[in-house]
PDB file of N, CA and C in Angstrom:
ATOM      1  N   UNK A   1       0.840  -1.179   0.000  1.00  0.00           N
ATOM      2  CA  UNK A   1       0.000   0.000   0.000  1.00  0.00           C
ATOM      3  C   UNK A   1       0.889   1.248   0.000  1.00  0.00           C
ATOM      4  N   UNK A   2       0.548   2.472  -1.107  1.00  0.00           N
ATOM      5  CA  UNK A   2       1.317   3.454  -1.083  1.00  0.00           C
ATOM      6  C   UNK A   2       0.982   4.689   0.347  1.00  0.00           C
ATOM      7  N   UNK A   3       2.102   5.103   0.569  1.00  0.00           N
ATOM      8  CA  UNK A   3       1.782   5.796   1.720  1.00  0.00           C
ATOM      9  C   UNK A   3       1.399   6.897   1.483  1.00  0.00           C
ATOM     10  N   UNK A   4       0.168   7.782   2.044  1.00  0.00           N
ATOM     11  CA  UNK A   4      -0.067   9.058   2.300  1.00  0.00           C
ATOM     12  C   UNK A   4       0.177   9.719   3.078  1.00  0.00           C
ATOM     13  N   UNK A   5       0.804  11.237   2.669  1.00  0.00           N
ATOM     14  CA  UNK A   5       1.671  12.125   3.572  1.00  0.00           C
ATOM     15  C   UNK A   5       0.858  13.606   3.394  1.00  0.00           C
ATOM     16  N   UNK A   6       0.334  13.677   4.458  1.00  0.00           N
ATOM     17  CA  UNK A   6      -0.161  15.004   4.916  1.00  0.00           C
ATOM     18  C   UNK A   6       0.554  15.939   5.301  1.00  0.00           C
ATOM     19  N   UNK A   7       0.379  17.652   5.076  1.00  0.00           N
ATOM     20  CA  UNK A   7       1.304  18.640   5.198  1.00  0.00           C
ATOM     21  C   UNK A   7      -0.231  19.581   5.549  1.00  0.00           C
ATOM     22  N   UNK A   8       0.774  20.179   7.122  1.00  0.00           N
ATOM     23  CA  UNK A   8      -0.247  21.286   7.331  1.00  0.00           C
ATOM     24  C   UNK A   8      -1.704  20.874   7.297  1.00  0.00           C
ATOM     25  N   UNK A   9      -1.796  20.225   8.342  1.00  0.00           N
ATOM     26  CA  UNK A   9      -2.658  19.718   8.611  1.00  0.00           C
ATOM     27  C   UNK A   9      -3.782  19.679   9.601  1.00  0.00           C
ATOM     28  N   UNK A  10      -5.009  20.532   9.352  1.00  0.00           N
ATOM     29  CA  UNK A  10      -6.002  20.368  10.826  1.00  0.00           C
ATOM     30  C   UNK A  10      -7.118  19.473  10.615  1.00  0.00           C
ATOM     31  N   UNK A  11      -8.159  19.784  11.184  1.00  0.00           N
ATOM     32  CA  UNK A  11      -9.356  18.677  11.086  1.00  0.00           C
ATOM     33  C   UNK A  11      -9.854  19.177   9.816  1.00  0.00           C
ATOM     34  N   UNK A  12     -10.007  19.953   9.593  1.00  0.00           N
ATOM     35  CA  UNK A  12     -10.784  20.312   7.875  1.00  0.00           C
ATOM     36  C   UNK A  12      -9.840  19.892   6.924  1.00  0.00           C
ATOM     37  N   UNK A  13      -8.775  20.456   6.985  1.00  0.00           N
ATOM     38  CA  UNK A  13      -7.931  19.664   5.437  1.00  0.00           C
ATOM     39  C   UNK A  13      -6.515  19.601   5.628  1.00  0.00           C
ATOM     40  N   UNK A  14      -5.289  19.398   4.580  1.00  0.00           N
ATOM     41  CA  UNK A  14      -4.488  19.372   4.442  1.00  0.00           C
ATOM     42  C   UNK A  14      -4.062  20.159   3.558  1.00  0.00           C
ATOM     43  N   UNK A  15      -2.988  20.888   3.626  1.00  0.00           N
ATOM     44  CA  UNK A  15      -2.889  22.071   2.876  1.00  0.00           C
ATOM     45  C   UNK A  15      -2.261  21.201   1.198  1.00  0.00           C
ATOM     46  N   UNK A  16      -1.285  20.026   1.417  1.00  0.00           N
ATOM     47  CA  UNK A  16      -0.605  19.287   0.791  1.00  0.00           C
ATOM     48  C   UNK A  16      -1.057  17.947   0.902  1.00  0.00           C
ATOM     49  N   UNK A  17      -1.432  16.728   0.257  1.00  0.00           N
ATOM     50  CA  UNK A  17      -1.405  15.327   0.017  1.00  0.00           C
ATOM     51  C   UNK A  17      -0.375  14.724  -0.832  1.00  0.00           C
ATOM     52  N   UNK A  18       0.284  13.751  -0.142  1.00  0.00           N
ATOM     53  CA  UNK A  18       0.977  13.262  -1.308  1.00  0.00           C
ATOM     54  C   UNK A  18       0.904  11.932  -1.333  1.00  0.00           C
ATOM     55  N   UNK A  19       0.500  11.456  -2.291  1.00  0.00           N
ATOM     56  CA  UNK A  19       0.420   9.896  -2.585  1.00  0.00           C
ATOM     57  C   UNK A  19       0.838   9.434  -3.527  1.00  0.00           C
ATOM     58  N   UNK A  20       2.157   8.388  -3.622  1.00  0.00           N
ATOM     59  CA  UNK A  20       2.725   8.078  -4.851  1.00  0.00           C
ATOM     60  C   UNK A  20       3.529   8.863  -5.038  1.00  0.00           C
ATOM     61  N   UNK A  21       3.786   9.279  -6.489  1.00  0.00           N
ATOM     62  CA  UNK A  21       4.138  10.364  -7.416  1.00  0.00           C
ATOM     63  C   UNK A  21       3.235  11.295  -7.440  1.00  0.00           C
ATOM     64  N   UNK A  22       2.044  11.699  -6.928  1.00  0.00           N
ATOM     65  CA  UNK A  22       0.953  12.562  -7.464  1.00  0.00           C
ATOM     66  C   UNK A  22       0.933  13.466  -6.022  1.00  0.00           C
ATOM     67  N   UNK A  23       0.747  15.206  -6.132  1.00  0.00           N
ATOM     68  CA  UNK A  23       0.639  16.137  -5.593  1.00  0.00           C
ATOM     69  C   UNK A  23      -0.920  16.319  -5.692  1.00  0.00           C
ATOM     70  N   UNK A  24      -1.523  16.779  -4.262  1.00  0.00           N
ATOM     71  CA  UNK A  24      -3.104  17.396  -4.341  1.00  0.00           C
ATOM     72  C   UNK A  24      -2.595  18.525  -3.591  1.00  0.00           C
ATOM     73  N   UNK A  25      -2.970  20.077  -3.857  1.00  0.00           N
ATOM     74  CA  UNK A  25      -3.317  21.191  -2.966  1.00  0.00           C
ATOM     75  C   UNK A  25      -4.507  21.180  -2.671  1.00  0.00           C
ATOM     76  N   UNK A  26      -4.831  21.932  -1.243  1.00  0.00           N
ATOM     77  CA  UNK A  26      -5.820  22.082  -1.594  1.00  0.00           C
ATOM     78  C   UNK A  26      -6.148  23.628  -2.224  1.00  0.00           C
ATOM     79  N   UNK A  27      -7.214  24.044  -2.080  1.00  0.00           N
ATOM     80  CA  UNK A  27      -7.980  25.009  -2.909  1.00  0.00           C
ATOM     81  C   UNK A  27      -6.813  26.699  -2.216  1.00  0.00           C
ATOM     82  N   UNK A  28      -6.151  27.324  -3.178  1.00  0.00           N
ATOM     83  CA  UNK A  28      -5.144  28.124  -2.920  1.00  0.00           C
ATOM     84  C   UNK A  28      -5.854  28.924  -3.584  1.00  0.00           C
ATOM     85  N   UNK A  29      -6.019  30.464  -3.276  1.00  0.00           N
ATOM     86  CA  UNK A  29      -7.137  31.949  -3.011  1.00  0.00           C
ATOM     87  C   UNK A  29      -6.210  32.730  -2.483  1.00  0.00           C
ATOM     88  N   UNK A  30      -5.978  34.469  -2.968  1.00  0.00           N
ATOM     89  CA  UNK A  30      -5.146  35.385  -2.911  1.00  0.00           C
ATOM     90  C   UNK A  30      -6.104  35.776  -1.775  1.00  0.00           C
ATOM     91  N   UNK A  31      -5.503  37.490  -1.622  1.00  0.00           N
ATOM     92  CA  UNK A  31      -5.722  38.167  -0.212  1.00  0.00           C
ATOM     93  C   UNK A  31      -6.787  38.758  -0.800  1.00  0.00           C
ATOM     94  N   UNK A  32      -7.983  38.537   0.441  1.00  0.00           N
ATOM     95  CA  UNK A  32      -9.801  38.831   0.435  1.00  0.00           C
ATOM     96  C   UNK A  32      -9.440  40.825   0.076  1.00  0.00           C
ATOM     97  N   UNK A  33     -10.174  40.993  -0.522  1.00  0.00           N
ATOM     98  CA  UNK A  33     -10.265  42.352  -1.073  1.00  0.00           C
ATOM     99  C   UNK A  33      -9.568  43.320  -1.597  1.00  0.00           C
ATOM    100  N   UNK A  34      -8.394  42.385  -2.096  1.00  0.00           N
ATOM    101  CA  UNK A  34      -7.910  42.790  -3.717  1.00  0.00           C
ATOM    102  C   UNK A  34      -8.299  42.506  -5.146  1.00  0.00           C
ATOM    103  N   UNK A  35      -7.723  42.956  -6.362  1.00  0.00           N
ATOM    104  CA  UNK A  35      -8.072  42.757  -7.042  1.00  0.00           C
ATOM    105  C   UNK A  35      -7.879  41.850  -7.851  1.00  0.00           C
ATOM    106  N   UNK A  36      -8.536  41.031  -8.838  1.00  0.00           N
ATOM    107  CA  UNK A  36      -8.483  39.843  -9.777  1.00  0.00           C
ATOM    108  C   UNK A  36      -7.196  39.667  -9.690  1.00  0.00           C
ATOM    109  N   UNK A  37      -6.631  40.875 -10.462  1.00  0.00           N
ATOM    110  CA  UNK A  37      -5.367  40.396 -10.799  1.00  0.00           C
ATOM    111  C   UNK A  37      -3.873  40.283  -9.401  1.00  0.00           C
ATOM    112  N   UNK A  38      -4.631  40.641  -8.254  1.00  0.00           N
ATOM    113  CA  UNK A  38      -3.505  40.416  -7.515  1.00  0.00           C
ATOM    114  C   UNK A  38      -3.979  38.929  -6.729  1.00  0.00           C
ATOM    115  N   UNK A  39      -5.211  38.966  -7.212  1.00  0.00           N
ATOM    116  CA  UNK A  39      -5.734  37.868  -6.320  1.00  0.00           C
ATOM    117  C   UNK A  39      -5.256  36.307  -6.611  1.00  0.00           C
ATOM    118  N   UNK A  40      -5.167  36.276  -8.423  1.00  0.00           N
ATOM    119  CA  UNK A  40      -4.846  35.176  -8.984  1.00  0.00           C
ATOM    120  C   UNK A  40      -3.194  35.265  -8.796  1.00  0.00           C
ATOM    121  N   UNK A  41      -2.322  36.445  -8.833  1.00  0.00           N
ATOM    122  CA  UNK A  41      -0.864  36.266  -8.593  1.00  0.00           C
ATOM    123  C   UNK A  41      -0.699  35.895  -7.439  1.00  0.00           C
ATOM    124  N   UNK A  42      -1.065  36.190  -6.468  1.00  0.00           N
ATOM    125  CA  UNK A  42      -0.993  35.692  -4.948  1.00  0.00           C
ATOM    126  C   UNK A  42      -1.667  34.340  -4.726  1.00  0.00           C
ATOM    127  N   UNK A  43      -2.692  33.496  -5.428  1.00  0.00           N
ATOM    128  CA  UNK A  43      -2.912  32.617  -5.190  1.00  0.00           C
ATOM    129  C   UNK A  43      -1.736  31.452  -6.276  1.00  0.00           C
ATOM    130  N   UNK A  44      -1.658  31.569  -7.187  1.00  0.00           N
ATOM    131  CA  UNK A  44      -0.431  30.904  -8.148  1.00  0.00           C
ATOM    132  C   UNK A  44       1.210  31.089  -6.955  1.00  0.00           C
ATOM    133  N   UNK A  45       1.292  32.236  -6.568  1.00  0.00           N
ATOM    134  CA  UNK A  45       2.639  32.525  -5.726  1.00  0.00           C
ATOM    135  C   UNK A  45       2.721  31.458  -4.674  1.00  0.00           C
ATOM    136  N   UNK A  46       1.262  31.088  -3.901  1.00  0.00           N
ATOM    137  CA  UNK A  46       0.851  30.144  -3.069  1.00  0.00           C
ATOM    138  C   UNK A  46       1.381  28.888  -3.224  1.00  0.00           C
ATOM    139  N   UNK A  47       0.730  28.560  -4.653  1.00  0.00           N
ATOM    140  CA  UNK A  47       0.663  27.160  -4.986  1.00  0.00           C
ATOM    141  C   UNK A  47       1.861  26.763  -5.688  1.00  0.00           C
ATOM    142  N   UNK A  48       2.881  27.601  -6.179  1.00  0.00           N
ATOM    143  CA  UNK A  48       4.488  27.464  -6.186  1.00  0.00           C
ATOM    144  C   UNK A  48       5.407  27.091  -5.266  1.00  0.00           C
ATOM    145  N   UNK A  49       5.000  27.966  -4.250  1.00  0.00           N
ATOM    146  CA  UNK A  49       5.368  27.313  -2.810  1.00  0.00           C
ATOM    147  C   UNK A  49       5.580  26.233  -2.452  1.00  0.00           C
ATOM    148  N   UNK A  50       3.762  25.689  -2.354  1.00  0.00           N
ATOM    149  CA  UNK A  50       3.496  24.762  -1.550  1.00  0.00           C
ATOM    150  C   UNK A  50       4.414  23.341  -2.542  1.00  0.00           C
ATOM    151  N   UNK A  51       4.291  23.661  -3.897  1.00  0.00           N
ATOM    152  CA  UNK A  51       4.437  22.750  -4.589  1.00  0.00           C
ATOM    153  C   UNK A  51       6.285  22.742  -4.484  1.00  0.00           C
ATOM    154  N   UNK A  52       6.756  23.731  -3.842  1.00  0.00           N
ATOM    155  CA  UNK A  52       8.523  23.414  -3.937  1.00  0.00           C
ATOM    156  C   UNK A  52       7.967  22.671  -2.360  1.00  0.00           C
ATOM    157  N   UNK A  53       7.487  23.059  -1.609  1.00  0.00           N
ATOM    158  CA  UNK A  53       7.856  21.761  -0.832  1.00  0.00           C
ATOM    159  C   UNK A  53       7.196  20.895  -0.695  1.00  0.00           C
ATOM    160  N   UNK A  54       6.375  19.786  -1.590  1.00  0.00           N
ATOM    161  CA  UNK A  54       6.270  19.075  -1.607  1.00  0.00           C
ATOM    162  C   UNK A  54       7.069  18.132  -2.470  1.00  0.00           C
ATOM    163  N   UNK A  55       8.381  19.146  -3.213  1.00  0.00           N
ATOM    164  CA  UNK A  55       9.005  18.511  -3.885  1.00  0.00           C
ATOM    165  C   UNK A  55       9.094  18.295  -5.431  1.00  0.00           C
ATOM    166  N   UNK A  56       8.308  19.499  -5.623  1.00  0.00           N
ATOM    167  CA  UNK A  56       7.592  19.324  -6.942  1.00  0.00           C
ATOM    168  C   UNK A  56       7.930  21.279  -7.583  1.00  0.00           C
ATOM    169  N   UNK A  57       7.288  21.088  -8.329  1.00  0.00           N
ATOM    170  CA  UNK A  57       7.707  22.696  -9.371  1.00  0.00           C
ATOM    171  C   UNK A  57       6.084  22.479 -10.192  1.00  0.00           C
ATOM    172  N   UNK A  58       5.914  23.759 -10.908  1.00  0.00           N
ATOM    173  CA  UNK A  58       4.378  24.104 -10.989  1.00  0.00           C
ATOM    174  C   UNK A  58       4.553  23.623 -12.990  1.00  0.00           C
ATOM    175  N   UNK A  59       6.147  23.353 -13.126  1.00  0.00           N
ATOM    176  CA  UNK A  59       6.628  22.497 -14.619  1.00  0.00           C
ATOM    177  C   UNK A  59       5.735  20.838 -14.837  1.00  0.00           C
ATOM    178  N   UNK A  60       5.856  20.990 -12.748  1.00  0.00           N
ATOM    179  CA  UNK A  60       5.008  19.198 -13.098  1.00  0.00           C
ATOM    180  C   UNK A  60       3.467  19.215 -12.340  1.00  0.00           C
ATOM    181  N   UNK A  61       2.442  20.475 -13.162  1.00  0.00           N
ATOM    182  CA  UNK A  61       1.414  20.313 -12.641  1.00  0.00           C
ATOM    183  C   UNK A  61       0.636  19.647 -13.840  1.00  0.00           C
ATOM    184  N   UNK A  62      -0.323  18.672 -13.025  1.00  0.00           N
ATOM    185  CA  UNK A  62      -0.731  17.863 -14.199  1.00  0.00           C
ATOM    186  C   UNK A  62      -2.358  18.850 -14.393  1.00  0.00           C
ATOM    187  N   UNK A  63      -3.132  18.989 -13.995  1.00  0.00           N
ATOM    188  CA  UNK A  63      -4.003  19.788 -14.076  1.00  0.00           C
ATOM    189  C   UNK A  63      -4.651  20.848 -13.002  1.00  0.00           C
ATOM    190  N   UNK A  64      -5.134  21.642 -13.350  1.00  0.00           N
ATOM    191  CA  UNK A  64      -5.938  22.672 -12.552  1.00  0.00           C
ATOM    192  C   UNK A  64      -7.258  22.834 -12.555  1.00  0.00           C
ATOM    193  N   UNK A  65      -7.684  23.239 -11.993  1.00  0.00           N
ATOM    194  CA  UNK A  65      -9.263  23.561 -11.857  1.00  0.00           C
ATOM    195  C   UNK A  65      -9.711  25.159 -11.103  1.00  0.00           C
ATOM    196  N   UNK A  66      -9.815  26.308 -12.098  1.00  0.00           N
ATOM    197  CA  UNK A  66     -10.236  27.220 -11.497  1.00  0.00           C
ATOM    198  C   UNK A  66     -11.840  27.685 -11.313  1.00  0.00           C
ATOM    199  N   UNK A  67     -11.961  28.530 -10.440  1.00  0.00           N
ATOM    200  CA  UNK A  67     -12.528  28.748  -9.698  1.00  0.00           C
ATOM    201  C   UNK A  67     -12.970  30.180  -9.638  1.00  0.00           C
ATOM    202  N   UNK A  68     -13.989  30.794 -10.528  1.00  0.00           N
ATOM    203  CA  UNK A  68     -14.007  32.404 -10.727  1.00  0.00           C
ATOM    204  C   UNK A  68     -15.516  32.760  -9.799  1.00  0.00           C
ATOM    205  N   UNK A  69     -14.949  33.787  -9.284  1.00  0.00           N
ATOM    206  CA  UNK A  69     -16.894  34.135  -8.547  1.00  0.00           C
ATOM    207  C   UNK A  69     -17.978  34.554  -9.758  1.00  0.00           C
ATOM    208  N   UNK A  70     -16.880  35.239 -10.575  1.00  0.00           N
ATOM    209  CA  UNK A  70     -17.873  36.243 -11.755  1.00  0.00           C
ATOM    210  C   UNK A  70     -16.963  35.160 -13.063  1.00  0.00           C
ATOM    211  N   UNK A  71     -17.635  34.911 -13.656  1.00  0.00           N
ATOM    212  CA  UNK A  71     -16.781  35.007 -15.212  1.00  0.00           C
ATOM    213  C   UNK A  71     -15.958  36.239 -16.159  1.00  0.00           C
ATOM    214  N   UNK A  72     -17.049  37.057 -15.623  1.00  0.00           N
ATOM    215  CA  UNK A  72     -16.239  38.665 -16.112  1.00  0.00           C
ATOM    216  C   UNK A  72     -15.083  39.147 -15.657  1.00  0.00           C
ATOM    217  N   UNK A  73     -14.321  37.912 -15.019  1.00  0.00           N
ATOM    218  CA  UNK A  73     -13.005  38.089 -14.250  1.00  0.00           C
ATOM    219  C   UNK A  73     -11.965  37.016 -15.476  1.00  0.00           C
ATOM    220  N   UNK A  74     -12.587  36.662 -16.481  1.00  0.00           N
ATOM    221  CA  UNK A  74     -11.647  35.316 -16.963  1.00  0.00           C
ATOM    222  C   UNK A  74     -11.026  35.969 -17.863  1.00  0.00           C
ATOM    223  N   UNK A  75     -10.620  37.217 -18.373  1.00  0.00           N
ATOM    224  CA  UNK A  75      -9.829  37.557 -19.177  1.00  0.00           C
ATOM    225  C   UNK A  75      -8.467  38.273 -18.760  1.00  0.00           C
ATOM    226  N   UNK A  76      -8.950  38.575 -16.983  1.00  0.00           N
ATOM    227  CA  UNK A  76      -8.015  39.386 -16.524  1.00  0.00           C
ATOM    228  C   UNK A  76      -7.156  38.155 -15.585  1.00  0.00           C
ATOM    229  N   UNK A  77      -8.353  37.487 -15.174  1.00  0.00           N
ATOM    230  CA  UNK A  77      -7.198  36.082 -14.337  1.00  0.00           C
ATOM    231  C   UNK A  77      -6.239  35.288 -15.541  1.00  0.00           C
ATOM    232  N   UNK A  78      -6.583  35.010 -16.842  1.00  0.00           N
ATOM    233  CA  UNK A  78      -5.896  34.522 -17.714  1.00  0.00           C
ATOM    234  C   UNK A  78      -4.857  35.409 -18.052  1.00  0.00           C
ATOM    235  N   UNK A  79      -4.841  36.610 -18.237  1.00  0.00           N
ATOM    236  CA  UNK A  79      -3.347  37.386 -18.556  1.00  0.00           C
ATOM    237  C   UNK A  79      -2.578  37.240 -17.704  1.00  0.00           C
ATOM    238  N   UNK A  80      -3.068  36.740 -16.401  1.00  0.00           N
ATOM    239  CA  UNK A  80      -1.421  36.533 -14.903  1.00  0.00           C
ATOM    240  C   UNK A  80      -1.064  34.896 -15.576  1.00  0.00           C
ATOM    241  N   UNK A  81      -2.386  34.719 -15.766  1.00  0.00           N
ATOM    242  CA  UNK A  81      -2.365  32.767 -15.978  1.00  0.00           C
ATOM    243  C   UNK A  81      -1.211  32.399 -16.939  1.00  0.00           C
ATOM    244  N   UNK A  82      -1.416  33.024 -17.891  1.00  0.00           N
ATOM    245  CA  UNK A  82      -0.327  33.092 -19.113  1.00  0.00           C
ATOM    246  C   UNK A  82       0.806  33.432 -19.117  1.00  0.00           C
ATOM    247  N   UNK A  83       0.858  34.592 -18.328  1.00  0.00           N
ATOM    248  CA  UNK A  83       2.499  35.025 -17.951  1.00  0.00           C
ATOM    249  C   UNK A  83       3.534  34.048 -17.020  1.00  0.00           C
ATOM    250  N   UNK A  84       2.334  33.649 -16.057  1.00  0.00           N
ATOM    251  CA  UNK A  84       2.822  32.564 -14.651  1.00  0.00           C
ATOM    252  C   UNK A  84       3.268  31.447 -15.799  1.00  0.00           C
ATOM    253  N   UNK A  85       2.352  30.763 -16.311  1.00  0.00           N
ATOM    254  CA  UNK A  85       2.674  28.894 -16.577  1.00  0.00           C
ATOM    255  C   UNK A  85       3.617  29.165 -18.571  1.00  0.00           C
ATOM    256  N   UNK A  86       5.004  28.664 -18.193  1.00  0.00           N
ATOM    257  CA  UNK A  86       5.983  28.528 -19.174  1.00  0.00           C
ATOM    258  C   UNK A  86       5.476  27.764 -20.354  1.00  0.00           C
ATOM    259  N   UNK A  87       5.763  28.459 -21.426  1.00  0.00           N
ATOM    260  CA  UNK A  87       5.478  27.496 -22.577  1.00  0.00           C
ATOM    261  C   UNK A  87       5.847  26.071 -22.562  1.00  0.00           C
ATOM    262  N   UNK A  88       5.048  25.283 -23.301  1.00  0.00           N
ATOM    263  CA  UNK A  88       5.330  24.162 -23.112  1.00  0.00           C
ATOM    264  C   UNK A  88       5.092  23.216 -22.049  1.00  0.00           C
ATOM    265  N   UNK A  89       4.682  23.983 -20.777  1.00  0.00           N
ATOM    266  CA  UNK A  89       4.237  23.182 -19.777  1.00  0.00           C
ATOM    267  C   UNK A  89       2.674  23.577 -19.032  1.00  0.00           C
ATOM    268  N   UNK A  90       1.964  23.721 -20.049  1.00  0.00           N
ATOM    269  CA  UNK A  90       0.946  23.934 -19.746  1.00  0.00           C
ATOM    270  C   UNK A  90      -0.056  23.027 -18.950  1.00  0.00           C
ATOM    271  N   UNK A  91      -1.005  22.816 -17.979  1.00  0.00           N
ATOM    272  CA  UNK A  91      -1.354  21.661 -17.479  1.00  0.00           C
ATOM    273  C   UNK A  91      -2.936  21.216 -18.514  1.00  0.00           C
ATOM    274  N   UNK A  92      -3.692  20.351 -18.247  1.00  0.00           N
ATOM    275  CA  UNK A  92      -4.895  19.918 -18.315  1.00  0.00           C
ATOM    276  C   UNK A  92      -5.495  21.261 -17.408  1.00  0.00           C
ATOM    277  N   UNK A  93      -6.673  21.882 -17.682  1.00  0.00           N
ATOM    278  CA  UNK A  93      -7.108  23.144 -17.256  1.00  0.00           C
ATOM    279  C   UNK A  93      -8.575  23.295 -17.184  1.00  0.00           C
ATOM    280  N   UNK A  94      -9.614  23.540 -16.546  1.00  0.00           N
ATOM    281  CA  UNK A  94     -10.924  23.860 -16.350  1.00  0.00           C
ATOM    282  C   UNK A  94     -10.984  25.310 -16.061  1.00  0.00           C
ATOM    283  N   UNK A  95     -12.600  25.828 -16.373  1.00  0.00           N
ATOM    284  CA  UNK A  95     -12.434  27.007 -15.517  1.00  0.00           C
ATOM    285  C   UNK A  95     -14.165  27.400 -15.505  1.00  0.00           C
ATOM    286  N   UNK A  96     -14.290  27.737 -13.967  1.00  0.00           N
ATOM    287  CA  UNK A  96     -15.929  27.760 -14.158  1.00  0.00           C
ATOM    288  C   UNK A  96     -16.451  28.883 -13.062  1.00  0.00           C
ATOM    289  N   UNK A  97     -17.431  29.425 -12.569  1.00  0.00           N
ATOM    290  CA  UNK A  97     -18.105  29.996 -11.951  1.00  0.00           C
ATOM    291  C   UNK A  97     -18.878  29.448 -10.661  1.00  0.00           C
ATOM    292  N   UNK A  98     -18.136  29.858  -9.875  1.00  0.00           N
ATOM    293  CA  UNK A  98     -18.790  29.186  -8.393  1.00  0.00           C
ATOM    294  C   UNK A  98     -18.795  30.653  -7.454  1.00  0.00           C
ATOM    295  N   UNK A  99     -19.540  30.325  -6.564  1.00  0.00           N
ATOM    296  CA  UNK A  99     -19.595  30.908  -5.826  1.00  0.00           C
ATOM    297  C   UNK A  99     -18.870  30.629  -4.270  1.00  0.00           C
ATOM    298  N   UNK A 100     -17.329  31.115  -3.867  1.00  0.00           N
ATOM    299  CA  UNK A 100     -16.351  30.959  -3.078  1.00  0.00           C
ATOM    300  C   UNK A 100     -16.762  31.414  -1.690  1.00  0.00           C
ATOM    301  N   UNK A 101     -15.508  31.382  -0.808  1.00  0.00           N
ATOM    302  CA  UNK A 101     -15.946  31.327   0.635  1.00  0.00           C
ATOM    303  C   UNK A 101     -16.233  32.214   1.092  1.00  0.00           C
ATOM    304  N   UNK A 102     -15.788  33.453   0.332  1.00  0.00           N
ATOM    305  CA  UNK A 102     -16.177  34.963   1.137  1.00  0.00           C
ATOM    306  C   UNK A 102     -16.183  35.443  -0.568  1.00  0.00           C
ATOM    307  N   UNK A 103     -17.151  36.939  -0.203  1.00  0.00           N
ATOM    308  CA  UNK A 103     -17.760  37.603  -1.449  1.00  0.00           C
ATOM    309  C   UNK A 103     -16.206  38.344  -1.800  1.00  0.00           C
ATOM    310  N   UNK A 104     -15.463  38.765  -0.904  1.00  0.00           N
ATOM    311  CA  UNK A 104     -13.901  39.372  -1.062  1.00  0.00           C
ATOM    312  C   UNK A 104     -13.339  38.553  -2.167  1.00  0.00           C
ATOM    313  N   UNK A 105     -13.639  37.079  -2.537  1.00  0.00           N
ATOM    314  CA  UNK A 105     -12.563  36.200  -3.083  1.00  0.00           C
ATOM    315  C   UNK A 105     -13.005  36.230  -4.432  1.00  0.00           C
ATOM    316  N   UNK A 106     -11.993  36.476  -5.576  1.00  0.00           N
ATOM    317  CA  UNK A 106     -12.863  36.329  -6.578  1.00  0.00           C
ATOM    318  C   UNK A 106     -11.790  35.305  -7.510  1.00  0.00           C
ATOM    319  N   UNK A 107     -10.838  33.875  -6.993  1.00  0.00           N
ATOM    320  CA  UNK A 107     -10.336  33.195  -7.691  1.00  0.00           C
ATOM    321  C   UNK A 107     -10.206  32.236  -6.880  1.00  0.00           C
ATOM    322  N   UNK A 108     -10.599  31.246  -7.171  1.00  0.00           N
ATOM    323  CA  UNK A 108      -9.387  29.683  -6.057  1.00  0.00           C
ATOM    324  C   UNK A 108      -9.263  28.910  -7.317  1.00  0.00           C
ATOM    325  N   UNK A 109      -7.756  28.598  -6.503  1.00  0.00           N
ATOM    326  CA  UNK A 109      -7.015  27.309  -7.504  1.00  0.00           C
ATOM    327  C   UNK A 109      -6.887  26.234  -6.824  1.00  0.00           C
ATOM    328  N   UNK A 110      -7.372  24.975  -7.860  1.00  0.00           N
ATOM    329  CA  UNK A 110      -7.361  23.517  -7.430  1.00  0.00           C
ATOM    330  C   UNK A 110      -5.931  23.182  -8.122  1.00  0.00           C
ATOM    331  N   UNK A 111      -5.424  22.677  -7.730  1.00  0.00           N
ATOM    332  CA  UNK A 111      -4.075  21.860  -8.812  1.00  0.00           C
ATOM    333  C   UNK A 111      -3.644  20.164  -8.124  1.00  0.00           C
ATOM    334  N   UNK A 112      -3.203  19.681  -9.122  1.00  0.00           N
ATOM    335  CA  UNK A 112      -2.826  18.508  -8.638  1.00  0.00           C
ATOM    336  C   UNK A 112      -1.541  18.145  -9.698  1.00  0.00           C
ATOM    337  N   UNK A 113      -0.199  17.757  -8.956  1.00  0.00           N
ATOM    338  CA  UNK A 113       1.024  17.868  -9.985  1.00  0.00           C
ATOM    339  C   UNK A 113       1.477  16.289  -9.971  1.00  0.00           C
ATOM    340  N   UNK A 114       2.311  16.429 -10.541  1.00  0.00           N
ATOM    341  CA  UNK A 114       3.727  14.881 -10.165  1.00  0.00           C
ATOM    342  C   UNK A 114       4.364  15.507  -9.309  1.00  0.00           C
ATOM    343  N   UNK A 115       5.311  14.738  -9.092  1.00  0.00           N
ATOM    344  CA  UNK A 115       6.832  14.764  -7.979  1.00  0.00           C
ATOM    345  C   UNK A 115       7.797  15.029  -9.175  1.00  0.00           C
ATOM    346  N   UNK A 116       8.238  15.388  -8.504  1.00  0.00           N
ATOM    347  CA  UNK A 116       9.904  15.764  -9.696  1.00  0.00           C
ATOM    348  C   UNK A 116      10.759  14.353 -10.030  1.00  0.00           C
ATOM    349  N   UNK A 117      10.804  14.029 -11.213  1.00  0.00           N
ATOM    350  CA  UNK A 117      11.491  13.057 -11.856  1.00  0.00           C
ATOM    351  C   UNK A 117      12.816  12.827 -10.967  1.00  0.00           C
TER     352      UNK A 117
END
């Protein structure tokens, strides 16, 4: 049985899972009452992080799943989106309209990567 390794961890979640080769974050959201665009750089800045220490780089994210309050935010979260993720390593990608934890938030990122070769 492969082992699972929790990071930052309380009774609601784990900030990090790692099982196998495969990285889960959980749901990474910039600072409540800024704007789109600082919101999605600060939440990507997050999930760079978390992902160097789990051992991993955002080169080996296998997909994402975002998370917009408004849709009328998807042209301005995609210009950080584009600048952040390097050619060529683009992941598997969603992107949809939910309604998040506070009305302040207007991005969360799901990602799930590999481990570094």
């Amino acid at each position: 049985m492969t082992e699972i390794i929790r990071k930052h961890t309380n009774q609601r979640m784990s900030k990090i899972v790692i099982h196998g080769e495969t990285i889960y974050l959980c749901g990474q959201v910039g600072v409540r009452g800024t704007s789109i665009t600082e919101q999605t750089k600060e939440a990507l800045s997050r999930v760079e992080n978390l992902l160097i220490e789990a051992g991993s780089s955002k080169r080996h994210i296998l997909q994402t799943t975002v998370w917009l309050s408004d849709m009328k935010y998807f042209p301005e979260m995609n210009e950080v989106w584009d600048n952040w993720v390097e050619e060529g390593y683009a992941p598997a990608r969603a992107c949809g309209e939910a309604r998040l934890a506070s009305d302040e938030l207007f991005v969360e990122l799901l990602v799930t990567a590999a481990a570094k070769a």
